[in-house]
C-alpha atoms as a PDB file:
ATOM      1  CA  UNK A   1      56.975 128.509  30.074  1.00  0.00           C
ATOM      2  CA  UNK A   2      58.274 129.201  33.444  1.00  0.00           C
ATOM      3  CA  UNK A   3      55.997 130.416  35.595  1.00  0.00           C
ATOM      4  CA  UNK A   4      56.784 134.562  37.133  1.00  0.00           C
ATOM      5  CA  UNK A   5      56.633 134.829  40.766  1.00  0.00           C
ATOM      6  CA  UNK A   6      57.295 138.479  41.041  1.00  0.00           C
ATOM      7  CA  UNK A   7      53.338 138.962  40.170  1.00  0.00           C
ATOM      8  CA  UNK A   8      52.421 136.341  43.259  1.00  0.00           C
ATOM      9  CA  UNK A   9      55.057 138.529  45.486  1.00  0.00           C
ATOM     10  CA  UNK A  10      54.924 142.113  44.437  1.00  0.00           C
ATOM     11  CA  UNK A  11      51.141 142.707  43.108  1.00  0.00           C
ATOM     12  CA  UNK A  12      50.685 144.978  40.893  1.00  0.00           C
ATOM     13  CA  UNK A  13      47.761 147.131  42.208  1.00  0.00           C
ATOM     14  CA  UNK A  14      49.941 147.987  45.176  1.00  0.00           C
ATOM     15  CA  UNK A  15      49.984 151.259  46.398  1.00  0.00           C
ATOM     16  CA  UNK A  16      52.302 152.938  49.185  1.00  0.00           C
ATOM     17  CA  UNK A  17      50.778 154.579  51.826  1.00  0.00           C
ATOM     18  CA  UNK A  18      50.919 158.418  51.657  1.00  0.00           C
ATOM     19  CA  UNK A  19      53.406 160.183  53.179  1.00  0.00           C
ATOM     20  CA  UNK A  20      53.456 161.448  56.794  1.00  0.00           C
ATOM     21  CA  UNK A  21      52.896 165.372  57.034  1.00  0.00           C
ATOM     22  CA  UNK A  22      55.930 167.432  58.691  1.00  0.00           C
ATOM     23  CA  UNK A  23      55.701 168.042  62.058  1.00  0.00           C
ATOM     24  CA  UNK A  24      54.617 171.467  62.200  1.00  0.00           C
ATOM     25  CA  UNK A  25      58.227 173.438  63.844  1.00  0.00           C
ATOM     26  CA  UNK A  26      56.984 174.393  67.684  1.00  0.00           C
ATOM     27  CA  UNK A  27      57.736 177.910  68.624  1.00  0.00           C
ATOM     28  CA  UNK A  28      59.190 177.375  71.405  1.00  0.00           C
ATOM     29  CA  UNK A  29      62.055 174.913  71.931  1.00  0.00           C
ATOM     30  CA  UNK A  30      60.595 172.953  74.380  1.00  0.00           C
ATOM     31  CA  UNK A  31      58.212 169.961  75.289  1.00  0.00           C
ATOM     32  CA  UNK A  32      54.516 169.789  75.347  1.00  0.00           C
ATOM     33  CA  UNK A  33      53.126 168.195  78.408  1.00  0.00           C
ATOM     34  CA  UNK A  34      49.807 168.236  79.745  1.00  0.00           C
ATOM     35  CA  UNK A  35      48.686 170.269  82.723  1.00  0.00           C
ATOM     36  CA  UNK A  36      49.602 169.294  86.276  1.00  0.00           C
ATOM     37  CA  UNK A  37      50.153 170.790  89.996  1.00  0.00           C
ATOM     38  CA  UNK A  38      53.628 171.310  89.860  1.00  0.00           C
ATOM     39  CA  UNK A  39      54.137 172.370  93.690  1.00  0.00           C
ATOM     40  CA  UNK A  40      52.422 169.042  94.589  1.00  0.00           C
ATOM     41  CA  UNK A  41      54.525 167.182  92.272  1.00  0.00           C
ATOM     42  CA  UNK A  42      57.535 168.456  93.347  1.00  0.00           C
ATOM     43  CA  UNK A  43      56.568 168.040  97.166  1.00  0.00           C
ATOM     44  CA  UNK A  44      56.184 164.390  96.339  1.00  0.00           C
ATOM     45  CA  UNK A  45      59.250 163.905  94.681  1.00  0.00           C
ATOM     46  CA  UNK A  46      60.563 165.321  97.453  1.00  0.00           C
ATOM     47  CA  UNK A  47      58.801 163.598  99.996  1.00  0.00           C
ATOM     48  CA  UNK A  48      59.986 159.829  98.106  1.00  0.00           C
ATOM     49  CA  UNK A  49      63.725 161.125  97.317  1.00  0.00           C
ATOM     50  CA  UNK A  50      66.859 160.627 100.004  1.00  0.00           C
ATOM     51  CA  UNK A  51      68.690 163.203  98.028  1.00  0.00           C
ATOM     52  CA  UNK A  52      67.571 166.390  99.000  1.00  0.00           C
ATOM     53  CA  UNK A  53      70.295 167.728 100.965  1.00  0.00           C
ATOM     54  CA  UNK A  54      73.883 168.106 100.163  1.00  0.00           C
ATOM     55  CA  UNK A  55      75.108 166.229 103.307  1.00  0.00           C
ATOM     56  CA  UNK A  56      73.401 163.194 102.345  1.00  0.00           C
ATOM     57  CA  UNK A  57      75.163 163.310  98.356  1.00  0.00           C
ATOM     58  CA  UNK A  58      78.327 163.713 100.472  1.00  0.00           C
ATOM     59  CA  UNK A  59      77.874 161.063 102.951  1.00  0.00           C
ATOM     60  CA  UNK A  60      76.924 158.144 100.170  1.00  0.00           C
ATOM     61  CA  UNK A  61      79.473 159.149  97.693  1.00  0.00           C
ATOM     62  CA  UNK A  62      81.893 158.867 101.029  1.00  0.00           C
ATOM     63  CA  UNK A  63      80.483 155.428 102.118  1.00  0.00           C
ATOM     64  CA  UNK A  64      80.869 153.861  98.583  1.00  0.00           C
ATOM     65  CA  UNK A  65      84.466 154.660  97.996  1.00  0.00           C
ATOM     66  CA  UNK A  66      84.870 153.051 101.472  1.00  0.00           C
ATOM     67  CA  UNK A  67      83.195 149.914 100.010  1.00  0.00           C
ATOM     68  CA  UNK A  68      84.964 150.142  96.718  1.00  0.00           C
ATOM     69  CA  UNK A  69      88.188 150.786  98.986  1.00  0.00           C
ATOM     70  CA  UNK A  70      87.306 147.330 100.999  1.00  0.00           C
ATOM     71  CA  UNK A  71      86.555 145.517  98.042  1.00  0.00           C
ATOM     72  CA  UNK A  72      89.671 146.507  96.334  1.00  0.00           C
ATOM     73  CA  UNK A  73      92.115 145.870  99.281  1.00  0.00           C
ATOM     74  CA  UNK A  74      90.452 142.783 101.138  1.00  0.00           C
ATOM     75  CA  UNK A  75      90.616 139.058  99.848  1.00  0.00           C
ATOM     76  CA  UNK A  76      89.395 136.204 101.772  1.00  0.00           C
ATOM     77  CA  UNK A  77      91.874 133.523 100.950  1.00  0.00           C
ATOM     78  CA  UNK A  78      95.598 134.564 100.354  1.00  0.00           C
ATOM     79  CA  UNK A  79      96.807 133.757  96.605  1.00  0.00           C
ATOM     80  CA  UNK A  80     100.097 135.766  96.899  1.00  0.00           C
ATOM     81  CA  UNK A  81     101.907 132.298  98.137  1.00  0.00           C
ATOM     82  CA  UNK A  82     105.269 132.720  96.744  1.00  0.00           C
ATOM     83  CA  UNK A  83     106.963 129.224  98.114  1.00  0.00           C
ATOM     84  CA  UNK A  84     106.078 125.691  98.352  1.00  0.00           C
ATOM     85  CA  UNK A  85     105.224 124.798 101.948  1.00  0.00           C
ATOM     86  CA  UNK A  86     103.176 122.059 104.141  1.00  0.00           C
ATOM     87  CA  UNK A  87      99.482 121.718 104.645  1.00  0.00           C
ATOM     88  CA  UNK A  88      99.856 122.930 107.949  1.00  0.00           C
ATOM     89  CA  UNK A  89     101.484 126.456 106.864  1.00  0.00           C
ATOM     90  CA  UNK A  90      99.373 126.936 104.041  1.00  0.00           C
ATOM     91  CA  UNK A  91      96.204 126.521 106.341  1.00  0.00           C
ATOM     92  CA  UNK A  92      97.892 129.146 108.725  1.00  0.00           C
ATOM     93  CA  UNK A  93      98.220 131.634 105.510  1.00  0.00           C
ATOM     94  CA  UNK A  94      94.201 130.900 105.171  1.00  0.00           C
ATOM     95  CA  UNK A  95      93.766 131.462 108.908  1.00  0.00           C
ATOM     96  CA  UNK A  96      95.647 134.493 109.279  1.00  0.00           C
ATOM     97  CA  UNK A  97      94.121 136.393 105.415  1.00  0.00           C
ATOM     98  CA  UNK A  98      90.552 135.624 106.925  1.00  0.00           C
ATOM     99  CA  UNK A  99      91.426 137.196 110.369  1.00  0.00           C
ATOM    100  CA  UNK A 100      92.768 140.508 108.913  1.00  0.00           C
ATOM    101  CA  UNK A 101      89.288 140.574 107.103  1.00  0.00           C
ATOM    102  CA  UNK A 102      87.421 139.982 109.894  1.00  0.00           C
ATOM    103  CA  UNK A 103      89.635 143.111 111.628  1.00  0.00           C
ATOM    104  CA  UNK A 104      89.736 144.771 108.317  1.00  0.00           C
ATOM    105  CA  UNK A 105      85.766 145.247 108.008  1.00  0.00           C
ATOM    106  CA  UNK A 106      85.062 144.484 111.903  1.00  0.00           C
ATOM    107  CA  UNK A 107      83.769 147.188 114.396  1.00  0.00           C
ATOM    108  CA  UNK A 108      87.194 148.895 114.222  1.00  0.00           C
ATOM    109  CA  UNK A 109      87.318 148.910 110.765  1.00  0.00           C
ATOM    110  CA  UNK A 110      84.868 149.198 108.331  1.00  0.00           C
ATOM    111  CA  UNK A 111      81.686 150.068 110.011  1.00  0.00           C
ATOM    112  CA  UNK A 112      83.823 152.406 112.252  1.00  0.00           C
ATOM    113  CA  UNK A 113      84.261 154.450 109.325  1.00  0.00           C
ATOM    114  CA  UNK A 114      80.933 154.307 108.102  1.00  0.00           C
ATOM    115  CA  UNK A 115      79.717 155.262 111.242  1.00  0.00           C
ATOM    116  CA  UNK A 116      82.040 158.518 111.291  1.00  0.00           C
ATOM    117  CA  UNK A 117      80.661 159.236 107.883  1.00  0.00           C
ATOM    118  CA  UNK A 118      77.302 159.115 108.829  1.00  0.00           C
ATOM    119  CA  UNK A 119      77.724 161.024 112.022  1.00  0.00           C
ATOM    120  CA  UNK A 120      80.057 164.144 110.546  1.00  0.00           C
ATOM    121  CA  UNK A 121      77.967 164.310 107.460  1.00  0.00           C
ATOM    122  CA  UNK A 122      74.706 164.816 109.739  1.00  0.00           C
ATOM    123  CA  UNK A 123      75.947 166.908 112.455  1.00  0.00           C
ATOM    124  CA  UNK A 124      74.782 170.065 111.052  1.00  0.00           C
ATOM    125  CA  UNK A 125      71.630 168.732 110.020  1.00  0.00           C
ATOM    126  CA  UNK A 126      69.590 169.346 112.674  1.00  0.00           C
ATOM    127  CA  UNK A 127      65.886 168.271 112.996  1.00  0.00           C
ATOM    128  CA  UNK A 128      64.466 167.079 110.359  1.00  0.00           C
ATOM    129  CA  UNK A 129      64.682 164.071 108.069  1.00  0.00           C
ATOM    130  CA  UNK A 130      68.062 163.386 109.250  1.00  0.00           C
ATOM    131  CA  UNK A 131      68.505 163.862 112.793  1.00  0.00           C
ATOM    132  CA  UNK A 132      70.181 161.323 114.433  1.00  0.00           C
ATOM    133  CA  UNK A 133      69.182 163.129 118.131  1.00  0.00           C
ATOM    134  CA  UNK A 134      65.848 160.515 117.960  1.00  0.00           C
ATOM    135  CA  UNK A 135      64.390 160.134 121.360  1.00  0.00           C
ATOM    136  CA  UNK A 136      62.405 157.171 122.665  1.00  0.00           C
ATOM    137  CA  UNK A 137      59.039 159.977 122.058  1.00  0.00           C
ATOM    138  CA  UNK A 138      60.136 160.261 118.437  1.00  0.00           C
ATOM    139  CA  UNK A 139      60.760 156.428 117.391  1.00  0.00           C
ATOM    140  CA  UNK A 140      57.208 156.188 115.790  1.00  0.00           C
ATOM    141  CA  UNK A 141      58.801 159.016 113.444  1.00  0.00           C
ATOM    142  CA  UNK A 142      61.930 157.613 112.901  1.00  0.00           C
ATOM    143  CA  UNK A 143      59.976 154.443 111.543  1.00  0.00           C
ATOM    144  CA  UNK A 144      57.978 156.536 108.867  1.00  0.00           C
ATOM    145  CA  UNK A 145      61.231 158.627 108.122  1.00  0.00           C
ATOM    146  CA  UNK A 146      64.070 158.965 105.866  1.00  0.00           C
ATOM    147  CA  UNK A 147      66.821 158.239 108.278  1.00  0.00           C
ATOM    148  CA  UNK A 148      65.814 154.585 108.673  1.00  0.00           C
ATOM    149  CA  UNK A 149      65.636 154.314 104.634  1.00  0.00           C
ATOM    150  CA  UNK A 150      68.811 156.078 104.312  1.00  0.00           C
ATOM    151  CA  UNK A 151      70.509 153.509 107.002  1.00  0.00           C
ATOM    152  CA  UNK A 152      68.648 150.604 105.355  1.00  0.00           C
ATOM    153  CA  UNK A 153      70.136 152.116 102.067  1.00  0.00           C
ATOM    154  CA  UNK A 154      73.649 151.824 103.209  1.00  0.00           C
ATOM    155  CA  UNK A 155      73.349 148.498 105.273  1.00  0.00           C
ATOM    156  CA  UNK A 156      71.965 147.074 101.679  1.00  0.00           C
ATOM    157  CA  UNK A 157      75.304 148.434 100.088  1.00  0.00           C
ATOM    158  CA  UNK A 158      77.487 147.113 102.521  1.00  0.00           C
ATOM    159  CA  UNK A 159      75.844 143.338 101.807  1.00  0.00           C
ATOM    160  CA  UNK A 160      76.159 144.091  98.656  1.00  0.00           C
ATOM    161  CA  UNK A 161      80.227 144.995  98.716  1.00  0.00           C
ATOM    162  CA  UNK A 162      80.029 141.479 101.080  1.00  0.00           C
ATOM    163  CA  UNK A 163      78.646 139.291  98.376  1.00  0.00           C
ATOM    164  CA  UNK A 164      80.719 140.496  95.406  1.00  0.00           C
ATOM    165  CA  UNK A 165      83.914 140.441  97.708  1.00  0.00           C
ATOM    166  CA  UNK A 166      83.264 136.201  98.556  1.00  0.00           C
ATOM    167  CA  UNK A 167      82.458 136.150  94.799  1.00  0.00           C
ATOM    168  CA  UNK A 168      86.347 138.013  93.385  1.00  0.00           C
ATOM    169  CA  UNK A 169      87.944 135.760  96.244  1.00  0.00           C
ATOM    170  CA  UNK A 170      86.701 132.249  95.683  1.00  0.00           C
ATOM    171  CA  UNK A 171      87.107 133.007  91.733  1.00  0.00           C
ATOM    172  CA  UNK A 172      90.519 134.079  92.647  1.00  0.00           C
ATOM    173  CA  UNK A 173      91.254 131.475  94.959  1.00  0.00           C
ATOM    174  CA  UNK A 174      89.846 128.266  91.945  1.00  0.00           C
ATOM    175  CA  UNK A 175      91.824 129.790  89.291  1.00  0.00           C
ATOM    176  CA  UNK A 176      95.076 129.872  91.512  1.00  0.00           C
ATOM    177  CA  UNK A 177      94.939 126.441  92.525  1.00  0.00           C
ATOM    178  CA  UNK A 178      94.055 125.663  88.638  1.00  0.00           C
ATOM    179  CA  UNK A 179      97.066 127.317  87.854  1.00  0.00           C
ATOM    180  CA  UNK A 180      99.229 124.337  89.457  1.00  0.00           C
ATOM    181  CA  UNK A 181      97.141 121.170  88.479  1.00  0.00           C
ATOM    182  CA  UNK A 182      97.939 119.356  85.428  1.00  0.00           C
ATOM    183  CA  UNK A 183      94.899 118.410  82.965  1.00  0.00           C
ATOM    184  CA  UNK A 184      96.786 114.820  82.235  1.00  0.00           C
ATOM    185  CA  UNK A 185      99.359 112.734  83.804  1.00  0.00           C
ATOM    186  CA  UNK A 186     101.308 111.084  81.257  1.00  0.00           C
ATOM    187  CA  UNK A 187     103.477 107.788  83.228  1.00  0.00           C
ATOM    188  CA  UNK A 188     105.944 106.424  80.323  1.00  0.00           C
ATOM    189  CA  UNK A 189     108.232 105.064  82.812  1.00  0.00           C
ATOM    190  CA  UNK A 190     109.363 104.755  86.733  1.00  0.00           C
ATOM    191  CA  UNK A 191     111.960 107.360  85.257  1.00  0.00           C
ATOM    192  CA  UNK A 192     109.893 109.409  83.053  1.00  0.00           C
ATOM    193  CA  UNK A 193     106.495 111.029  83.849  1.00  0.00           C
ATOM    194  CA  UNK A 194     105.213 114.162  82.266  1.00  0.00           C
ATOM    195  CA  UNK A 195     102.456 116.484  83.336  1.00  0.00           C
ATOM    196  CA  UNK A 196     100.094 118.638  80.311  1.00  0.00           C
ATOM    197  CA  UNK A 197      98.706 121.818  81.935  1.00  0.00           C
ATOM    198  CA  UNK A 198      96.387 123.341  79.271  1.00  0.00           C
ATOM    199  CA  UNK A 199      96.813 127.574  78.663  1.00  0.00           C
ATOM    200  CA  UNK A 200      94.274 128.867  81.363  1.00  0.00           C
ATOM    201  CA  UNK A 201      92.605 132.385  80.522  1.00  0.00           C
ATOM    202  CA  UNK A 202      93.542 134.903  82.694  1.00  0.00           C
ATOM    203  CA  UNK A 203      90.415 136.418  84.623  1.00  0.00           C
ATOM    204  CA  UNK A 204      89.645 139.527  82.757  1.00  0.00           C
ATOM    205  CA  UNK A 205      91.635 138.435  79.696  1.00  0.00           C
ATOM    206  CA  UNK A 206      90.261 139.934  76.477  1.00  0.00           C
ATOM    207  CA  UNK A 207      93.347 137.908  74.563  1.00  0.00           C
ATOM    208  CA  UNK A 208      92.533 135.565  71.909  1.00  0.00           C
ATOM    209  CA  UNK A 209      92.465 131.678  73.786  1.00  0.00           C
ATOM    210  CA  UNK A 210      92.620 128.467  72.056  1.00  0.00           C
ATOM    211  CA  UNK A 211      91.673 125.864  74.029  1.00  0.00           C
ATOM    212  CA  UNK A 212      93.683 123.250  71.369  1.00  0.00           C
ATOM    213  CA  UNK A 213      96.992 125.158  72.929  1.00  0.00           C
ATOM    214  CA  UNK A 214      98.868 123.085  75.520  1.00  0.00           C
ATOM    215  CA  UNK A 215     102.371 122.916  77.001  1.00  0.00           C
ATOM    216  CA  UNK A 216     105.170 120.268  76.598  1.00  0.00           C
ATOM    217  CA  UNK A 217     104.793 119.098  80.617  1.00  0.00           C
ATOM    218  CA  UNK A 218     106.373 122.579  82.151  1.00  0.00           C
ATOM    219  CA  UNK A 219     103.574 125.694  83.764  1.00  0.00           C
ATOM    220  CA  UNK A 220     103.134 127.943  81.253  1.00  0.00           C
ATOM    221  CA  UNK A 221     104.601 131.348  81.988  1.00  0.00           C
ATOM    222  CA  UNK A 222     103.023 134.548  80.273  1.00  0.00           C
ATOM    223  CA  UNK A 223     104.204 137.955  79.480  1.00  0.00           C
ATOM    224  CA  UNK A 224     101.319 139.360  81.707  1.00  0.00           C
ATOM    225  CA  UNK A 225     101.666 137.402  85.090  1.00  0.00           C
ATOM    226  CA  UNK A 226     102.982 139.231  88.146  1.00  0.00           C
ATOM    227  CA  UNK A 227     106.332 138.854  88.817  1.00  0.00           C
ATOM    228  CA  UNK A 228     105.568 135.900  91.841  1.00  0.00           C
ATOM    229  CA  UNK A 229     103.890 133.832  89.817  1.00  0.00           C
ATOM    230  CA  UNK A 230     106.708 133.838  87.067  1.00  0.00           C
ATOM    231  CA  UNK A 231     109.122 133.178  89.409  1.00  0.00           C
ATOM    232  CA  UNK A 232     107.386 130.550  91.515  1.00  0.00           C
ATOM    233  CA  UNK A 233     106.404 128.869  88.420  1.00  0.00           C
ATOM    234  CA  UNK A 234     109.907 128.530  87.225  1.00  0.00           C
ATOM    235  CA  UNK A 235     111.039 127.084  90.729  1.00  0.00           C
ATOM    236  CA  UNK A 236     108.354 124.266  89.673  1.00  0.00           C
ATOM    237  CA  UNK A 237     109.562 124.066  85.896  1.00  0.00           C
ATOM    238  CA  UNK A 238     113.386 123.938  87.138  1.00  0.00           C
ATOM    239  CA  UNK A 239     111.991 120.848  90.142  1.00  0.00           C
ATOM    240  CA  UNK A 240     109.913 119.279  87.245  1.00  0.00           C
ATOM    241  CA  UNK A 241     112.795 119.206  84.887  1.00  0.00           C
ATOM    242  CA  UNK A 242     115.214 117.917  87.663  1.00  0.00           C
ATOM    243  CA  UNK A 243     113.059 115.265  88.253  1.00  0.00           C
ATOM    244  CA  UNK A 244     112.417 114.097  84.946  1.00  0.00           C
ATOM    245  CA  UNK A 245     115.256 111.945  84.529  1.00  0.00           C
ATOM    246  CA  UNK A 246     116.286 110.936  88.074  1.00  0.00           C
ATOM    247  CA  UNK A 247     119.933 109.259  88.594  1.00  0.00           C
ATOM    248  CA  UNK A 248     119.199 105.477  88.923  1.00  0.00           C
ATOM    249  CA  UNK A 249     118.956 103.944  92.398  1.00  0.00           C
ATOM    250  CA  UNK A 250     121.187 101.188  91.198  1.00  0.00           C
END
């Protein structure tokens, strides 16, 4: 007789717990909450908060689109290199992209503009918080105030826009010099070599990948590359096919 293990499971003396009364319906449609000092509460929050006047709202939403703006428009390394060329160019390409970012988010550029923020957005401020009129008699003030954390604020956001700028560029700048370097280097002959590049994802590519997926020896071209990198690409398939079979030297 085979032996029931429902009983072992499941026994049979078991009881559910009772059911949980209804919350009783509150008169009022609001939340409990026990009793506190409101005004001191609020002081405090106030006190620990940046965001208590209007100009300073306007100046940080101001200052990030001008670090979204720099992050957006600024590269590091060029990757827009539409021609073959010599070491020696393409180094001067590298040279010049990193001086227009150096001039792009220099003291003429970048923290010029942040400065102007800051500066128009507290001109009407007055004293306070945020007066930027601090004299030497007032430093010990400016230490224990909320203009230092507000600059502090904003010098942490522009470090921030730094670090995820090298981050896009270098990403940028690997995947576009993966883009033109074969996985394997087939020699058959002195006449016939061929070159496997393997489908690279695109960066941000949701597409379905399959990493068995390779070409015949040519740089794979896809519907969604910019319009310089299908046409530099074909320069290198039409070179590549040219010098697949070479005319014989004798």
């Amino acid at each position: 007789m085979a032996k029931d293990y429902t009983t072992e499971l499941i026994p049979t003396n078991l009881k559910l717990p009772p059911k949980q009364k209804p919350k009783e319906v509150p008169y009022f449609g609001l939340v409990p909450i026990p009793p506190h000092d409101f005004p001191e509460q609020f002081s405090t929050f106030c006190f620990n908060s940046l965001f208590i006047k209007p100009e300073v709202i306007t100046a940080m939403v101001e200052i990030r689109a001008e670090c979204n703006k720099v992050l957006a428009e600024n590269r590091i390394f060029n990757t827009k290199l539409r021609r073959g060329m010599k070491v020696e160019e393409f180094k001067q390409h590298q040279s010049s992209s990193r001086t227009s970012l150096q001039t792009a988010t220099g003291q003429i550029g970048w923290c010029d503009k942040l400065t102007k923020i800051i500066k128009a957005s507290f001109k009407a401020v007055g004293k306070g918080w945020f007066n930027l009129s601090v004299s030497e008699d007032e430093k010990e003030s400016y230490e224990f105030g909320k203009l230092k954390k507000f600059l502090s604020l904003v010098n942490f956001m522009m470090q921030d826009t730094v670090l995820n700028l090298a981050k896009v560029s270098v990403s940028e700048f690997v995947e576009y010099m993966n883009d033109f370097i074969p996985e394997e280097t087939l020699i058959i002959s002195a006449a016939e070599v061929q070159n496997k590049f393997q489908k690279k994802r695109r960066f941000g590519d949701d597409s379905d990948w399959d990493d068995s997926e390779e070409s015949d020896g040519d740089l794979p071209i896809e519907d969604g590359e910019l319009p310089w990198a299908k046409e530099l690409k074909s320069q290198i398939n039409k070179e590549f096919s040219r010098n697949k079979n070479p005319e014989p030297l004798f």
